[in-house]
C-alpha atoms as a PDB file:
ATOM      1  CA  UNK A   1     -36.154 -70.738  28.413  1.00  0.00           C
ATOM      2  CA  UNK A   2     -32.393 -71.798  28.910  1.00  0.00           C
ATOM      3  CA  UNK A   3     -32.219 -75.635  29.679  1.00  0.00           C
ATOM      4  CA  UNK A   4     -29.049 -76.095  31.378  1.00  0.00           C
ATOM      5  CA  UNK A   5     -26.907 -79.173  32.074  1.00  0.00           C
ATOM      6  CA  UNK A   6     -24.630 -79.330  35.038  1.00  0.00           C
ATOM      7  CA  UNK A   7     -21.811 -81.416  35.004  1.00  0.00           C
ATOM      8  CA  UNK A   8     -19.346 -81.372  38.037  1.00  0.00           C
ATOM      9  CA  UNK A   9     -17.937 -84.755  39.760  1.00  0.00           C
ATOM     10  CA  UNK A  10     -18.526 -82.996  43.270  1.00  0.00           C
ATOM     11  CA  UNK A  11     -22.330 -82.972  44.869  1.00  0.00           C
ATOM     12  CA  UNK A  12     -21.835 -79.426  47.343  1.00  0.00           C
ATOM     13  CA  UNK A  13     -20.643 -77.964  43.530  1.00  0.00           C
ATOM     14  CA  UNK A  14     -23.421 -79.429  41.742  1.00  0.00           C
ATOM     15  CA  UNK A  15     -26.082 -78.182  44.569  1.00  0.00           C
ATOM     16  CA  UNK A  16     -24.323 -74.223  44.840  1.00  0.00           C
ATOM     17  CA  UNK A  17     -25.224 -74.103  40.842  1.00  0.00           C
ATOM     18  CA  UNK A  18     -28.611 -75.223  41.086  1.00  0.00           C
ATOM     19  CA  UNK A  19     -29.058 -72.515  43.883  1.00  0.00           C
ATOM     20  CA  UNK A  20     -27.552 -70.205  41.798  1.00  0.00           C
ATOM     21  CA  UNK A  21     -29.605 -71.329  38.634  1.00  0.00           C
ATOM     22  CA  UNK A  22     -32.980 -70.928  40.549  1.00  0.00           C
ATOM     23  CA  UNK A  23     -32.813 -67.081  40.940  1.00  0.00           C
ATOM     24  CA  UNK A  24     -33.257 -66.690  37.068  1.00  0.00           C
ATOM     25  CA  UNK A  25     -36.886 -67.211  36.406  1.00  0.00           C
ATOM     26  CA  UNK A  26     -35.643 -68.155  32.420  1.00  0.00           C
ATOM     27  CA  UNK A  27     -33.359 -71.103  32.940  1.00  0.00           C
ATOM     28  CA  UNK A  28     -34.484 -74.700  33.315  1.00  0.00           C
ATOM     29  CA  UNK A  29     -31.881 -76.927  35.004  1.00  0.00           C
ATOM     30  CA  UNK A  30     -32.257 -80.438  32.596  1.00  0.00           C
ATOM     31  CA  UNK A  31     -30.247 -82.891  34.264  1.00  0.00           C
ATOM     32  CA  UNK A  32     -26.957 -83.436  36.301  1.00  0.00           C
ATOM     33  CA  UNK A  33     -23.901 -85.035  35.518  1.00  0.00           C
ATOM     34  CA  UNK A  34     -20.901 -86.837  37.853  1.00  0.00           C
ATOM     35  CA  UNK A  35     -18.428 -87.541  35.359  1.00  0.00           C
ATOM     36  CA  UNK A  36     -17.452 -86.611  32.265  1.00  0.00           C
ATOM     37  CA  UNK A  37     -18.644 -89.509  30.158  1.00  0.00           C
ATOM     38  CA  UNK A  38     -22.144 -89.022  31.448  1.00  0.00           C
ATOM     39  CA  UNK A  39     -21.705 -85.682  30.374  1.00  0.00           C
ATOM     40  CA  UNK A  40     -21.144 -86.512  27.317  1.00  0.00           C
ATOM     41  CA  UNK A  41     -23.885 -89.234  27.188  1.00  0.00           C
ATOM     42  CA  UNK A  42     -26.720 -86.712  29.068  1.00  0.00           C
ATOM     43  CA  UNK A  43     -25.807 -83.757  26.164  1.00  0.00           C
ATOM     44  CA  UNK A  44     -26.616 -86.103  23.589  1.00  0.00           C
ATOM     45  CA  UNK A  45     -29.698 -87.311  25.597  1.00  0.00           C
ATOM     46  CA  UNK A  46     -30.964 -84.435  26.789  1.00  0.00           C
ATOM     47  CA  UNK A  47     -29.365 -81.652  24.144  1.00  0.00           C
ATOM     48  CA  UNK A  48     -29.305 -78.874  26.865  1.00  0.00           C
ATOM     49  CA  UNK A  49     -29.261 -75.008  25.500  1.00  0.00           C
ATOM     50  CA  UNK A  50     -25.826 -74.565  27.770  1.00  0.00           C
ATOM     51  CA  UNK A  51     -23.723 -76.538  29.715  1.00  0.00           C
ATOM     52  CA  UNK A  52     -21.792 -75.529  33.024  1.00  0.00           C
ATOM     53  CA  UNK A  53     -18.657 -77.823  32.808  1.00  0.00           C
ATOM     54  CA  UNK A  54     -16.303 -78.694  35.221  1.00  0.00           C
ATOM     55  CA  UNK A  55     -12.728 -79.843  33.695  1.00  0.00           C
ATOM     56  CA  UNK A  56     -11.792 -82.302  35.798  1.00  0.00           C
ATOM     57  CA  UNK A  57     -13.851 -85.136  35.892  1.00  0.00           C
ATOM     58  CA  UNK A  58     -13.621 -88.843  36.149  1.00  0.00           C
ATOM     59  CA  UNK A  59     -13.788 -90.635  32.901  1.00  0.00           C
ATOM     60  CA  UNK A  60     -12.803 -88.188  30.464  1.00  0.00           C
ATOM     61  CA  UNK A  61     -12.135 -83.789  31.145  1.00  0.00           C
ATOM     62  CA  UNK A  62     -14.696 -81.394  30.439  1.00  0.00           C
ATOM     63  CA  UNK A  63     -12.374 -80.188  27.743  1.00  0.00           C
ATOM     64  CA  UNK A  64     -13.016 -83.565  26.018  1.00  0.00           C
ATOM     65  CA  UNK A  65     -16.178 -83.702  26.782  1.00  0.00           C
ATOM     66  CA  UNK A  66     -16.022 -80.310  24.618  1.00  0.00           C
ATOM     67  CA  UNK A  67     -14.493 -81.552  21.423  1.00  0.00           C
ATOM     68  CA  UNK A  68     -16.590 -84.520  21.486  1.00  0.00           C
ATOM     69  CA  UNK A  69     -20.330 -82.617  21.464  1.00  0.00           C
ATOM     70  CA  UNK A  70     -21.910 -82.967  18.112  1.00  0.00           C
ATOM     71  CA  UNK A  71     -23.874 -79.965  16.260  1.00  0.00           C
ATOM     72  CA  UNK A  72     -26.099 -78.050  17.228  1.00  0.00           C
ATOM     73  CA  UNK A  73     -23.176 -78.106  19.993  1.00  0.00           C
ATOM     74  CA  UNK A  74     -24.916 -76.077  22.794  1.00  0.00           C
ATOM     75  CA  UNK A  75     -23.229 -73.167  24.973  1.00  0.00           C
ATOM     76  CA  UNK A  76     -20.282 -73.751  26.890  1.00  0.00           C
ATOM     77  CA  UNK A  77     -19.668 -71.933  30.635  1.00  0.00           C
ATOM     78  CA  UNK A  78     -16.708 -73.744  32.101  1.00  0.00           C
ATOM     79  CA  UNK A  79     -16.536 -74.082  35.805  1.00  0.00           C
ATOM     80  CA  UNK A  80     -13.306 -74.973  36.961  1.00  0.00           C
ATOM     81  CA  UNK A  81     -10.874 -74.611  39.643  1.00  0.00           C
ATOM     82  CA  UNK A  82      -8.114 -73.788  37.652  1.00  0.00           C
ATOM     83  CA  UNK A  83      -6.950 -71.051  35.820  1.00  0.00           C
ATOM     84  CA  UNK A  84      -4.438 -72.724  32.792  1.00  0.00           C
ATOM     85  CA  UNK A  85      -7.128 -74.433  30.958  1.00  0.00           C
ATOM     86  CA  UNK A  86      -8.460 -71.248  29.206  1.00  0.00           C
ATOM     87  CA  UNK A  87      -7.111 -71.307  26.538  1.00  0.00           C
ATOM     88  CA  UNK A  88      -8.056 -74.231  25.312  1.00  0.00           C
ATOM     89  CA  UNK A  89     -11.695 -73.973  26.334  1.00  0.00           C
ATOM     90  CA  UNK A  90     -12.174 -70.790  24.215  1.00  0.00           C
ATOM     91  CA  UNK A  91     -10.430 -72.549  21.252  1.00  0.00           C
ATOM     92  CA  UNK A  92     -13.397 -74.467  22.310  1.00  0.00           C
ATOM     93  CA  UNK A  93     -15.462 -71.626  21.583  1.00  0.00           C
ATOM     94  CA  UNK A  94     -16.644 -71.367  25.589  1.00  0.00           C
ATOM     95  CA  UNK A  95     -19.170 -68.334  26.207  1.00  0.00           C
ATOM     96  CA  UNK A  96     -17.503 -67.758  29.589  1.00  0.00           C
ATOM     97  CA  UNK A  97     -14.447 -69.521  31.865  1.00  0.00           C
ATOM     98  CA  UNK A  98     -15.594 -69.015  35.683  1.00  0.00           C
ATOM     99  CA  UNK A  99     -13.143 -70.287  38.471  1.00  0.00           C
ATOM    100  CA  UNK A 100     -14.363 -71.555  41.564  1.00  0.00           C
ATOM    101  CA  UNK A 101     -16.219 -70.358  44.221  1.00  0.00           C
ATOM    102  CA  UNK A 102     -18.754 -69.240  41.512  1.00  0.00           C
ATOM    103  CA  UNK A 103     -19.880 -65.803  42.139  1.00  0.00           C
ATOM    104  CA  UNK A 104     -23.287 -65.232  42.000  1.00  0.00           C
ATOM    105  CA  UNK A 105     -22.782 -62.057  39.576  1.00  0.00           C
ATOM    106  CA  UNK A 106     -20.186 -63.690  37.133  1.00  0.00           C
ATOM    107  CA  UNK A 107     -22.197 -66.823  36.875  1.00  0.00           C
ATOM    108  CA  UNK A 108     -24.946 -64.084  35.873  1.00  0.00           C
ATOM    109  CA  UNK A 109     -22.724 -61.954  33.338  1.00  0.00           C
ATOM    110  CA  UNK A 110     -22.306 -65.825  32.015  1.00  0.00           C
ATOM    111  CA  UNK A 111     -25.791 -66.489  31.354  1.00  0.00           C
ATOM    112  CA  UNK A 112     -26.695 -63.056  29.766  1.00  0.00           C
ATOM    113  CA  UNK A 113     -24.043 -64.087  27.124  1.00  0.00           C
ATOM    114  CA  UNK A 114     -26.190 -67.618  26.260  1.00  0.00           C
ATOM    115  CA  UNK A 115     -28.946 -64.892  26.058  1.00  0.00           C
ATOM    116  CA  UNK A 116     -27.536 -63.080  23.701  1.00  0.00           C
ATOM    117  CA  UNK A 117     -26.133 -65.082  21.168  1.00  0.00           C
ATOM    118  CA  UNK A 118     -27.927 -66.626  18.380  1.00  0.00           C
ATOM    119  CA  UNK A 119     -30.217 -69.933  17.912  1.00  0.00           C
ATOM    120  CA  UNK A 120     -28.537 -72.909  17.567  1.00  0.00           C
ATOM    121  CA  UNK A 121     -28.536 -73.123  13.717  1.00  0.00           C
ATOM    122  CA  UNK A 122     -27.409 -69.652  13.097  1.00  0.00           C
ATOM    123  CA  UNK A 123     -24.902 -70.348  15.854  1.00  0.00           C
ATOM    124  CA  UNK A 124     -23.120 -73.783  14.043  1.00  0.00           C
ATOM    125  CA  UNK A 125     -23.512 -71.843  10.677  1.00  0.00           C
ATOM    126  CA  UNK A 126     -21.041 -68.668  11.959  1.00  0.00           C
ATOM    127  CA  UNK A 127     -18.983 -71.319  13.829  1.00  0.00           C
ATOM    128  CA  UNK A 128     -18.550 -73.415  10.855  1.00  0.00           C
ATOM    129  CA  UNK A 129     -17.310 -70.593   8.766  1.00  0.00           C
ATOM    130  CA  UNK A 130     -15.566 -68.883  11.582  1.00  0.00           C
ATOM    131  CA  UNK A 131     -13.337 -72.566  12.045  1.00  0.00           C
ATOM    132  CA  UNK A 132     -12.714 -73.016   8.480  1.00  0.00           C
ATOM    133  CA  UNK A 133     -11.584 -69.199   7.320  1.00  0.00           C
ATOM    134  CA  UNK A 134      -9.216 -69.360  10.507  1.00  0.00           C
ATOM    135  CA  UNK A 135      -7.906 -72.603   9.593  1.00  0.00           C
ATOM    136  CA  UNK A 136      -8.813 -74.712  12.831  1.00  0.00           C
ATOM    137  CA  UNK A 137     -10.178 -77.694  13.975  1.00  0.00           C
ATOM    138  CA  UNK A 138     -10.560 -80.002  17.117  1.00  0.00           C
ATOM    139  CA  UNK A 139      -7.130 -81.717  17.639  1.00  0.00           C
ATOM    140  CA  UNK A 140      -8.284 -84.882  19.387  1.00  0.00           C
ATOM    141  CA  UNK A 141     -11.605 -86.749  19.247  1.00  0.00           C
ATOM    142  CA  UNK A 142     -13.617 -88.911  21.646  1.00  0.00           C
ATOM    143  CA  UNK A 143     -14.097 -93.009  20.560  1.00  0.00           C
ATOM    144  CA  UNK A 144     -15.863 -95.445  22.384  1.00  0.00           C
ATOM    145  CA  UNK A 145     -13.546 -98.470  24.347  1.00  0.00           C
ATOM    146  CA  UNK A 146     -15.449-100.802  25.508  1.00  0.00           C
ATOM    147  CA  UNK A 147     -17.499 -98.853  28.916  1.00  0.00           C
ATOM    148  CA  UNK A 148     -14.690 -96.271  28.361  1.00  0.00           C
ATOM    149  CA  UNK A 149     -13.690 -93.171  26.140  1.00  0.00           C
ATOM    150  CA  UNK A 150     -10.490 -93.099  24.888  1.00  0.00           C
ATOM    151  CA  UNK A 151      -8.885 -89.259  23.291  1.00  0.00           C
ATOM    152  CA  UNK A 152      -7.296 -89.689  20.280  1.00  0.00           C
ATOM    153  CA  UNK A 153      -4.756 -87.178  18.963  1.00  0.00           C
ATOM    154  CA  UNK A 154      -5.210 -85.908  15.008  1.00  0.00           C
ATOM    155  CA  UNK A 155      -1.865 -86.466  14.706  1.00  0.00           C
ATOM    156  CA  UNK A 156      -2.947 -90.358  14.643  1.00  0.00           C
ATOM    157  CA  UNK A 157      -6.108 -90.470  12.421  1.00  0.00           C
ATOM    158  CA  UNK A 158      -5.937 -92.364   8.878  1.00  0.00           C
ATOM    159  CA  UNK A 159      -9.593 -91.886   8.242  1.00  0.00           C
ATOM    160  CA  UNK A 160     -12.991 -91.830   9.331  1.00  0.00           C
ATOM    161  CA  UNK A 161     -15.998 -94.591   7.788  1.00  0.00           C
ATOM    162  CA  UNK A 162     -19.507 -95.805   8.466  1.00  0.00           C
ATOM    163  CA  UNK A 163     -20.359 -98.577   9.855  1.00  0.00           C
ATOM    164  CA  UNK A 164     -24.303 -98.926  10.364  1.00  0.00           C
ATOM    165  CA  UNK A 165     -25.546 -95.536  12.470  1.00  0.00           C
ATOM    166  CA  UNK A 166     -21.866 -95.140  13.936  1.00  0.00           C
ATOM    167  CA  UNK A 167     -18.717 -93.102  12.672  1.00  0.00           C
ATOM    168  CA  UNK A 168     -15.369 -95.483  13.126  1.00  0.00           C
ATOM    169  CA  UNK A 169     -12.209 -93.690  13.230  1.00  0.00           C
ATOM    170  CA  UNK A 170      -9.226 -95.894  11.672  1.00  0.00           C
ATOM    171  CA  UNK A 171      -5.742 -94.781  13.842  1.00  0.00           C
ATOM    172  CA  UNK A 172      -2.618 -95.724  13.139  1.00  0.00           C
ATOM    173  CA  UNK A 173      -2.832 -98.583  16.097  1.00  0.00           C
ATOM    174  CA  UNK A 174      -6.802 -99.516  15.318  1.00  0.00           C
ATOM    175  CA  UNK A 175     -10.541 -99.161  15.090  1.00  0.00           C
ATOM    176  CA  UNK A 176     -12.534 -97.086  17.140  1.00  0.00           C
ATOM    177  CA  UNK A 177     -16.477 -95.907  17.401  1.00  0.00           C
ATOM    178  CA  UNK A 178     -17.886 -92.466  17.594  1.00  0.00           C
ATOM    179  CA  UNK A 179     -20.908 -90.923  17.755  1.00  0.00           C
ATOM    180  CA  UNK A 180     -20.613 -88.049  15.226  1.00  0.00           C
ATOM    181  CA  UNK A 181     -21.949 -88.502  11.740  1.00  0.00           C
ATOM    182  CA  UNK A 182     -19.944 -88.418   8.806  1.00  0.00           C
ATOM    183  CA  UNK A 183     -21.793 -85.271   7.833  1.00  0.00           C
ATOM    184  CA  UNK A 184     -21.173 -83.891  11.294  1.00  0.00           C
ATOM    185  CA  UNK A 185     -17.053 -84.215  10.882  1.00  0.00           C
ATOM    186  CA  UNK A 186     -17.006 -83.071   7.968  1.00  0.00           C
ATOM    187  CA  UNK A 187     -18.517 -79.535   8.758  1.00  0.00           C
ATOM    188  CA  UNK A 188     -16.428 -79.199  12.271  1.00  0.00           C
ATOM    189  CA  UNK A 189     -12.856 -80.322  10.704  1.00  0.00           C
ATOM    190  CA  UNK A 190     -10.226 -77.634   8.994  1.00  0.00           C
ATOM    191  CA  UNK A 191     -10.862 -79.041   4.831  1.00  0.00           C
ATOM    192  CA  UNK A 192      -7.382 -78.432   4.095  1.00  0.00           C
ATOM    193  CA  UNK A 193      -6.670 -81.440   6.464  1.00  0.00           C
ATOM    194  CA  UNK A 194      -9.513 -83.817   6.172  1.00  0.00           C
ATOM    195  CA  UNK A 195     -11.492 -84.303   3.164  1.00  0.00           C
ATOM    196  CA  UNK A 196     -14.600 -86.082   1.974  1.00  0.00           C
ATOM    197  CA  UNK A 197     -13.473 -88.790  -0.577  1.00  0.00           C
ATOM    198  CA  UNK A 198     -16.820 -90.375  -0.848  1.00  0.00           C
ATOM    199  CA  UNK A 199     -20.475 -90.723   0.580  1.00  0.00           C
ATOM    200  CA  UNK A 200     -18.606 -93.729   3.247  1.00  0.00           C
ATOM    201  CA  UNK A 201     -15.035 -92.073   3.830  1.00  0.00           C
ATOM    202  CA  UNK A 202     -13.713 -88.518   5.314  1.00  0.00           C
ATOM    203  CA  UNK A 203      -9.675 -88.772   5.159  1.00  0.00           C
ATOM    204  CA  UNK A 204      -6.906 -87.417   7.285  1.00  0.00           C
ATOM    205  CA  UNK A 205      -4.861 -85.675   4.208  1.00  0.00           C
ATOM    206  CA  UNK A 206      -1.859 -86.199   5.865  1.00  0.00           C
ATOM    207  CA  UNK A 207      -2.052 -89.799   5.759  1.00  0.00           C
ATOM    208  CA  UNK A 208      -1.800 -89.958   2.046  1.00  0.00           C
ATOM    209  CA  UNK A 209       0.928 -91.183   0.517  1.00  0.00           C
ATOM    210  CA  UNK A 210      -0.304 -91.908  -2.886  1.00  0.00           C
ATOM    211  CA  UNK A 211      -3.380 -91.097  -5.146  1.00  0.00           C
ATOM    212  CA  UNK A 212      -4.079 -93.801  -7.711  1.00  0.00           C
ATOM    213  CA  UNK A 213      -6.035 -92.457 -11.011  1.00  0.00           C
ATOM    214  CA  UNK A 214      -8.472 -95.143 -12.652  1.00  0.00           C
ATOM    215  CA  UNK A 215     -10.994 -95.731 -15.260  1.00  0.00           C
ATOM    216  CA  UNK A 216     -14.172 -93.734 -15.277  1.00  0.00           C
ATOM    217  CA  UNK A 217     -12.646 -90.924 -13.744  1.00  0.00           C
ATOM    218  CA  UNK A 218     -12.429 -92.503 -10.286  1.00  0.00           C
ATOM    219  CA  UNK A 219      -9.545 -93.096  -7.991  1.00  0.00           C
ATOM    220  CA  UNK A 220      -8.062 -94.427  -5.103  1.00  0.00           C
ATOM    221  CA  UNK A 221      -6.115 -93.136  -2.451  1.00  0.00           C
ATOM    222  CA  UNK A 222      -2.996 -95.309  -0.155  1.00  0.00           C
ATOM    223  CA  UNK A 223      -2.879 -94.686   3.465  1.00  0.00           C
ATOM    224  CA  UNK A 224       0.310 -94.736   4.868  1.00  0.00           C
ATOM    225  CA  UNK A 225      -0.700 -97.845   6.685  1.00  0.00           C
ATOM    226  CA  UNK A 226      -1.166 -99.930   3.271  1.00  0.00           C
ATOM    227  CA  UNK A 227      -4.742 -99.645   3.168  1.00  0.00           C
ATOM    228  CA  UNK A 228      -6.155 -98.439  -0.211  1.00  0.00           C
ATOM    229  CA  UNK A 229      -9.706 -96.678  -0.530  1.00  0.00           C
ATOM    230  CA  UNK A 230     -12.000 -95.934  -3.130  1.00  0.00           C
ATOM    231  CA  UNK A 231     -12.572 -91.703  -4.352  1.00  0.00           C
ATOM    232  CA  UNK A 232     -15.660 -91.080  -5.833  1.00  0.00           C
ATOM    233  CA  UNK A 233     -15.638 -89.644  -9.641  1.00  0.00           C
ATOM    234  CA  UNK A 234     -17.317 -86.446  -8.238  1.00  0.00           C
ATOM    235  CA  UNK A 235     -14.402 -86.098  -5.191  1.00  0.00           C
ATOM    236  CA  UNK A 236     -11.359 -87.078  -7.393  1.00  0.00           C
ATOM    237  CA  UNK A 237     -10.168 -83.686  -8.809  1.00  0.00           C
ATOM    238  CA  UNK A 238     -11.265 -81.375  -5.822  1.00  0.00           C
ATOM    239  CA  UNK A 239      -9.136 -84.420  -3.881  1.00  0.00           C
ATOM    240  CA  UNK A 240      -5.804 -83.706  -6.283  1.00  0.00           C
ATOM    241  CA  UNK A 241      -6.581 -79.557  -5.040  1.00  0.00           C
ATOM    242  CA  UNK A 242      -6.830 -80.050  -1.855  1.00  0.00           C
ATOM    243  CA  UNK A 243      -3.434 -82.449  -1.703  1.00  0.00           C
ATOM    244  CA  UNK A 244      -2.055 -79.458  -3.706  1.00  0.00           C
ATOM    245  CA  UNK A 245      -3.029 -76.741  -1.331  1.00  0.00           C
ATOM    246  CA  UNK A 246      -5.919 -74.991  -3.162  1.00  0.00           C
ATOM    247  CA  UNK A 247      -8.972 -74.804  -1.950  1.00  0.00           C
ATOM    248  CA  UNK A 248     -11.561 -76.633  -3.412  1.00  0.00           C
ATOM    249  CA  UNK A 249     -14.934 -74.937  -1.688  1.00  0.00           C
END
């Protein structure tokens, strides 16, 4: 059985898919969505096999609804009215990009893909190595304002900590929450960028300016903000590689 999510901001949209989605005996439509941060809420909630996403949303795009979805990230079919957001929704790693009206038969060429891929597990574990030998990684990530998501770029990320059960990415202009562990990051991002410096920190490499040696074969790195934190003994030399371009896997 294929549990499906819908997520589209307009009701005659949302209805034509679950028409659609009756005629196949297999799939299992789990829930609905009107905007894109109940998207993102109900995938976490429900953690659907697929999702059919719409890109234009209120509250935040289906593309970052996307890069937000932790592992086991399910199936993505895209359902959108436009035709330039392709390429970023197979960077995505979409099964299928369908513009609007929906056909009955491509929506159906759609879900035969879901059925032939691989379980979830074996799916994030050929993902996983797929992002890291080409190099890639998500380019912005979703954090919690207040009753709002906000999308912040790479380009601005110092670091990412724990705090309790939730991730909090330090940016250049602040804190932020997110819902992805530690653990999750750290298998999603490109390790020539970020890197694990201890059980409590994942850094943005390009935000060091300085790596401090100290006793015990420990260290610290500087931020380019000021802020100093603390590398594990076990991290420290695998840290100096990875500063110095070699891999450290």
């Amino acid at each position: 059985m294929i549990r499906v999510l819908i997520a589209d901001d307009e009701a005659p949209t949302r209805v034509r898919m679950r028409q659609l989605l009756m005629a196949h005996a297999d799939v299992e439509i789990a829930g609905e969505a009107e905007s894109g941060v109940q998207a993102m809420e109900m995938a976490v909630q429900l953690e659907p096999d697929a999702i059919l996403l719409d890109i234009q949303m209120p509250g935040c795009s289906g593309i970052d609804v996307a890069a937000s979805l932790r592992n086991p990230r399910p199936h993505l079919i895209f359902c959108t009215a436009y035709d330039q957001y392709a390429v970023e929704a197979f960077e995505l790693h979409a099964v299928d990009y369908l513009l609007k009206p929906i056909a009955r038969a491509r929506l159906a060429q759609a879900l035969d893909r879901v059925r032939s891929m691989p379980a979830a597990g074996q799916r994030e574990a050929g993902l996983d190595q797929a992002l890291r030998s080409q190099g890639t990684s998500p380019a912005r990530f979703l954090v919690r304002s207040g009753a709002q998501y906000l999308v912040i770029g790479e380009s601005r990320v110092l670091y990412f900590g724990t705090e309790g059960s939730l991730t909090r990415l330090a940016a250049d202009d602040g804190q932020y929450w997110m819902d992805p562990s530690l653990n999750d990051l750290e298998q999603r991002l490109d390790p020539s960028r970020f890197f694990r410096i201890s059980r409590a920190a994942l850094v943005n490499l390009n935000a060091v300016t300085k790596v401090l040696p100290m006793s015990a074969g420990s260290g610290e790195v500087l931020l380019r903000n000021g802020q100093q934190l603390e590398v594990s003994r076990r991290r420290f030399r695998d840290l100096l590689r990875a500063l110095d371009g070699v891999s450290h896997a």
